[in-house]
Protein backbone atom coordinates (compact mmCIF):
# COMPACT_ATOMS: atom_id res chain seq x y z
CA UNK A 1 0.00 0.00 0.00
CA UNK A 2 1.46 3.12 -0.42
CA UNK A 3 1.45 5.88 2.46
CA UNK A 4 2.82 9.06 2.16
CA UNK A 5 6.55 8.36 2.23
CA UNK A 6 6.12 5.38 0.22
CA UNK A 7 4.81 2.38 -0.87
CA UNK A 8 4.33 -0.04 2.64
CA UNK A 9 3.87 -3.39 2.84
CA UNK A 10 0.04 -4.79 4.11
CA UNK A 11 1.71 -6.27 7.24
CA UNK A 12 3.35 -3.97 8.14
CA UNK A 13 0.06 -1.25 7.99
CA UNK A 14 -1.68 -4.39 9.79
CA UNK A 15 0.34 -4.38 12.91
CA UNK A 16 0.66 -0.46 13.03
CA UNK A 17 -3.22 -0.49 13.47
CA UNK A 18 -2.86 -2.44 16.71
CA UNK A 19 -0.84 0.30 18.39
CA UNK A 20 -1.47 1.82 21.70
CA UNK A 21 2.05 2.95 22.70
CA UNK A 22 5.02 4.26 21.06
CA UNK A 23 8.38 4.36 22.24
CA UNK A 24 11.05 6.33 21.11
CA UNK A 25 14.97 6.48 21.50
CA UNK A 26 16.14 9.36 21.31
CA UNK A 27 19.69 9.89 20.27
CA UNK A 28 19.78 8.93 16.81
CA UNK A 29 15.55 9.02 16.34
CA UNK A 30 14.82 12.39 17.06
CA UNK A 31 18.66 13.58 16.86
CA UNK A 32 20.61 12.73 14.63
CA UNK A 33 22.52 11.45 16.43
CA UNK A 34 25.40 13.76 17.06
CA UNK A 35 25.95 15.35 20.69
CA UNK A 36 27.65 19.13 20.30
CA UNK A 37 29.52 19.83 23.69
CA UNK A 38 30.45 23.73 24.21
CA UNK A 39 33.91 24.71 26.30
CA UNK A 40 32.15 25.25 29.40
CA UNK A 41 31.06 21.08 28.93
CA UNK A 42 27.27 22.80 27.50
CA UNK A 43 25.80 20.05 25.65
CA UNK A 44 23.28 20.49 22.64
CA UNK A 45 20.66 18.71 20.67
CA UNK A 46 18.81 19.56 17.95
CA UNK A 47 15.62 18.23 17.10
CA UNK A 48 13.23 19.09 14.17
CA UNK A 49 9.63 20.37 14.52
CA UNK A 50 7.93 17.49 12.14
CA UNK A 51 8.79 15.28 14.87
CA UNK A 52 7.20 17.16 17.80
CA UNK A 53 4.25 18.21 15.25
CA UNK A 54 3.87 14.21 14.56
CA UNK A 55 4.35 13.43 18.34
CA UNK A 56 1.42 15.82 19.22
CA UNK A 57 -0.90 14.41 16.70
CA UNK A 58 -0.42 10.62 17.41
CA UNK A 59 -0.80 11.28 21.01
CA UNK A 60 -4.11 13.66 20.45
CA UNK A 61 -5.32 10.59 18.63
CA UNK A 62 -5.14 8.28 21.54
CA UNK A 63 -2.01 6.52 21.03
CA UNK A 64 0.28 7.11 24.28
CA UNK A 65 4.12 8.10 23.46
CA UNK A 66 6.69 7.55 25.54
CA UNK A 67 10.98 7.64 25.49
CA UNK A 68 13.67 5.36 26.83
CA UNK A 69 16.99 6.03 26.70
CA UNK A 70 20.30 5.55 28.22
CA UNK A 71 21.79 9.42 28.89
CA UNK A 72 19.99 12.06 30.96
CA UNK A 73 19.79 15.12 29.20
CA UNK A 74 17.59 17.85 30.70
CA UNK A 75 17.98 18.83 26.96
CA UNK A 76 15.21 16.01 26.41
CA UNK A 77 13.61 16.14 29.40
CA UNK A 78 12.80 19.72 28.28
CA UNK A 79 11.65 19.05 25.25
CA UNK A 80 9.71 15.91 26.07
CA UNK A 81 7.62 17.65 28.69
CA UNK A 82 6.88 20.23 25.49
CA UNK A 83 5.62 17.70 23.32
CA UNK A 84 3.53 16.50 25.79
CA UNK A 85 5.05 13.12 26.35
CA UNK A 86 4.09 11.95 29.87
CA UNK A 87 6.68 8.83 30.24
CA UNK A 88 9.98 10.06 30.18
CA UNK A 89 12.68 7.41 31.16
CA UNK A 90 16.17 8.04 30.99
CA UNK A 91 19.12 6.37 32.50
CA UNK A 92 18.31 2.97 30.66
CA UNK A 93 21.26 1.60 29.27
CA UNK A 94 19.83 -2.00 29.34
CA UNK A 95 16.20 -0.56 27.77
CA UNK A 96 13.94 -4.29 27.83
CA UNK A 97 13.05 -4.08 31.53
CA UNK A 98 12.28 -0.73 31.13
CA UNK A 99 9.71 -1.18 28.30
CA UNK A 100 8.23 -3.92 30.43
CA UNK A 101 7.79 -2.18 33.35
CA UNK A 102 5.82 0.39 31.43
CA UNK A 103 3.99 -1.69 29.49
CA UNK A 104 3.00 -3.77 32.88
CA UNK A 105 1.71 0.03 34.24
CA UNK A 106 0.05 1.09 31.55
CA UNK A 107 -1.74 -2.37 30.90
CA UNK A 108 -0.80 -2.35 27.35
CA UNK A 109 0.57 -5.82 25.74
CA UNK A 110 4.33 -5.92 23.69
CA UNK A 111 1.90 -6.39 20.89
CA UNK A 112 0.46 -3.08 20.61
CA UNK A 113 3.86 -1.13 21.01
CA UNK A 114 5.84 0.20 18.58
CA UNK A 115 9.44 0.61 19.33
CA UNK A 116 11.57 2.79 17.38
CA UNK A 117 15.77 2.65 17.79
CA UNK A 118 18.35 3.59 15.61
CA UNK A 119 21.22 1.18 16.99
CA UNK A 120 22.09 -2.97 18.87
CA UNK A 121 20.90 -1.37 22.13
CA UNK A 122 17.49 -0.97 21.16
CA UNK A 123 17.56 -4.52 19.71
CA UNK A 124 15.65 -5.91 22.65
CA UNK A 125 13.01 -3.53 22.05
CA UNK A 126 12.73 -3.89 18.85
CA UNK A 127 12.41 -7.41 18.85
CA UNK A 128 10.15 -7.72 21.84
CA UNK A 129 7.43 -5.66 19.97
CA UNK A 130 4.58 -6.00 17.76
CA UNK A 131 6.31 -3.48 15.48
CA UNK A 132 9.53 -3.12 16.11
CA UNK A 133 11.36 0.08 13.66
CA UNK A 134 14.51 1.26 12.28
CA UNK A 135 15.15 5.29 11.23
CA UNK A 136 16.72 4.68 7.77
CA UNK A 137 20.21 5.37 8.85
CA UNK A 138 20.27 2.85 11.53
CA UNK A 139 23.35 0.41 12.40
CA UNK A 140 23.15 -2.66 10.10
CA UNK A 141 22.00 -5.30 12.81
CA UNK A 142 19.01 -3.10 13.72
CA UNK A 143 17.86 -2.56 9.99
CA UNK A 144 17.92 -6.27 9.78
CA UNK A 145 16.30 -6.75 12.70
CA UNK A 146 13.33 -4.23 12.01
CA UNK A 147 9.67 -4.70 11.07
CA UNK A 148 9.96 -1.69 9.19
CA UNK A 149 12.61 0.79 8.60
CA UNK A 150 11.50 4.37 7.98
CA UNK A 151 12.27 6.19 4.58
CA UNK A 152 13.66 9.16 6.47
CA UNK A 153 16.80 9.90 8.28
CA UNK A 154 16.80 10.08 12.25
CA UNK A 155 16.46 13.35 13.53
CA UNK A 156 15.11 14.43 9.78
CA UNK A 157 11.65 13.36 10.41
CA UNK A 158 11.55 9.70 10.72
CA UNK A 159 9.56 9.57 14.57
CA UNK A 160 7.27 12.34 12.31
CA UNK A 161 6.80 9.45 9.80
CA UNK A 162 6.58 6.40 12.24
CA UNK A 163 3.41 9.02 13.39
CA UNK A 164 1.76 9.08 10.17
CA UNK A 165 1.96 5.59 9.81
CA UNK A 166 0.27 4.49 12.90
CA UNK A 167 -2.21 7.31 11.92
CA UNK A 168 -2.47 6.34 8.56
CA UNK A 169 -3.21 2.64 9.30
CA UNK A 170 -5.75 3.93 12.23
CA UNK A 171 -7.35 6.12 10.01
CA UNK A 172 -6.58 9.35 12.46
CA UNK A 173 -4.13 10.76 10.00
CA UNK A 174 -6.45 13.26 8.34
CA UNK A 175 -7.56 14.97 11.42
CA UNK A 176 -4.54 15.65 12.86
CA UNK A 177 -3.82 19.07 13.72
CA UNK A 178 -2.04 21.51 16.18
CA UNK A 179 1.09 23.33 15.31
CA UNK A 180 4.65 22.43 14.65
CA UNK A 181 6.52 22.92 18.00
């Protein structure tokens, strides 16, 4: 079938319409990956407004968002609390238990998660899943590993596009709206 990035695979649009929860990596998903560090030890991100815009949408249209990953930044805690995203977990380097846990809390099943990682840590995830997803410029293992790997770069718009999908397959997609933040 094709979406709006491309054509997609039936499967693949089947399991994306199961979805409750999606959870993101950050470094590398909504980055790109890179970590700028001033003199003073100042550390920056930047992260692109499709992705908050698509984060916004998916979670107005009932489908609860959350991040795990292994730094703490309050770069991302910042900018998570922005977009609205109420389960913020950082400090993860092992990231399975993690997932668990939250799926256990929020009595949602592996099956109706989508996970997406850019590199082997987020393996577990990824493979515990129903839909388990690689940005398009993920480490070799992971795009092997993947469901479905996303036709944009990390930190270009690919969470903005794992957004539409799950929209797209739930039929949400043309009523989202807010503004790009």
């Amino acid at each position: 079938m094709n979406t709006l990035y491309g054509n997609v695979q039936n499967n693949i649009l089947a399991k994306a319409q199961q979805i409750r929860l999606l959870v993101c990596d950050v470094d590398g998903v909504f980055s790109d990956g890179r970590i700028y560090l001033g003199n003073d030890g100042e550390e920056l991100k930047a992260f692109h407004t499709k992705d908050g815009f698509g984060i916004k949408a998916l979670g107005a249209s009932g489908v609860d968002v959350a991040i795990i990953t292994g730094r703490n930044s309050s770069i991302v805690a910042n900018r998570m609390k922005a977009l609205n995203v109420a389960h913020i977990i950082q400090g993860q380097e092992d990231k399975l238990p993690a997932l668990i846990h939250l799926t256990q809390q929020l009595n949602i099943d592996l099956n109706e998660v989508a996970y997406i990682g850019d590199d082997v840590p987020d393996l577990p995830c990824i493979e515990a899943v129903g839909l388990g997803i690689s940005v398009a410029d993920g480490h070799p293992l992971v795009l092997l590993d993947a469901d479905y790997t996303t036709f944009t770069r990390g930190g270009f718009g690919a969470v903005r596009e794992t957004c539409d999908l799950i929209m797209q397959s739930q039929g949400s997609l043309a009523s989202a709206s807010g503004a790009s933040i």
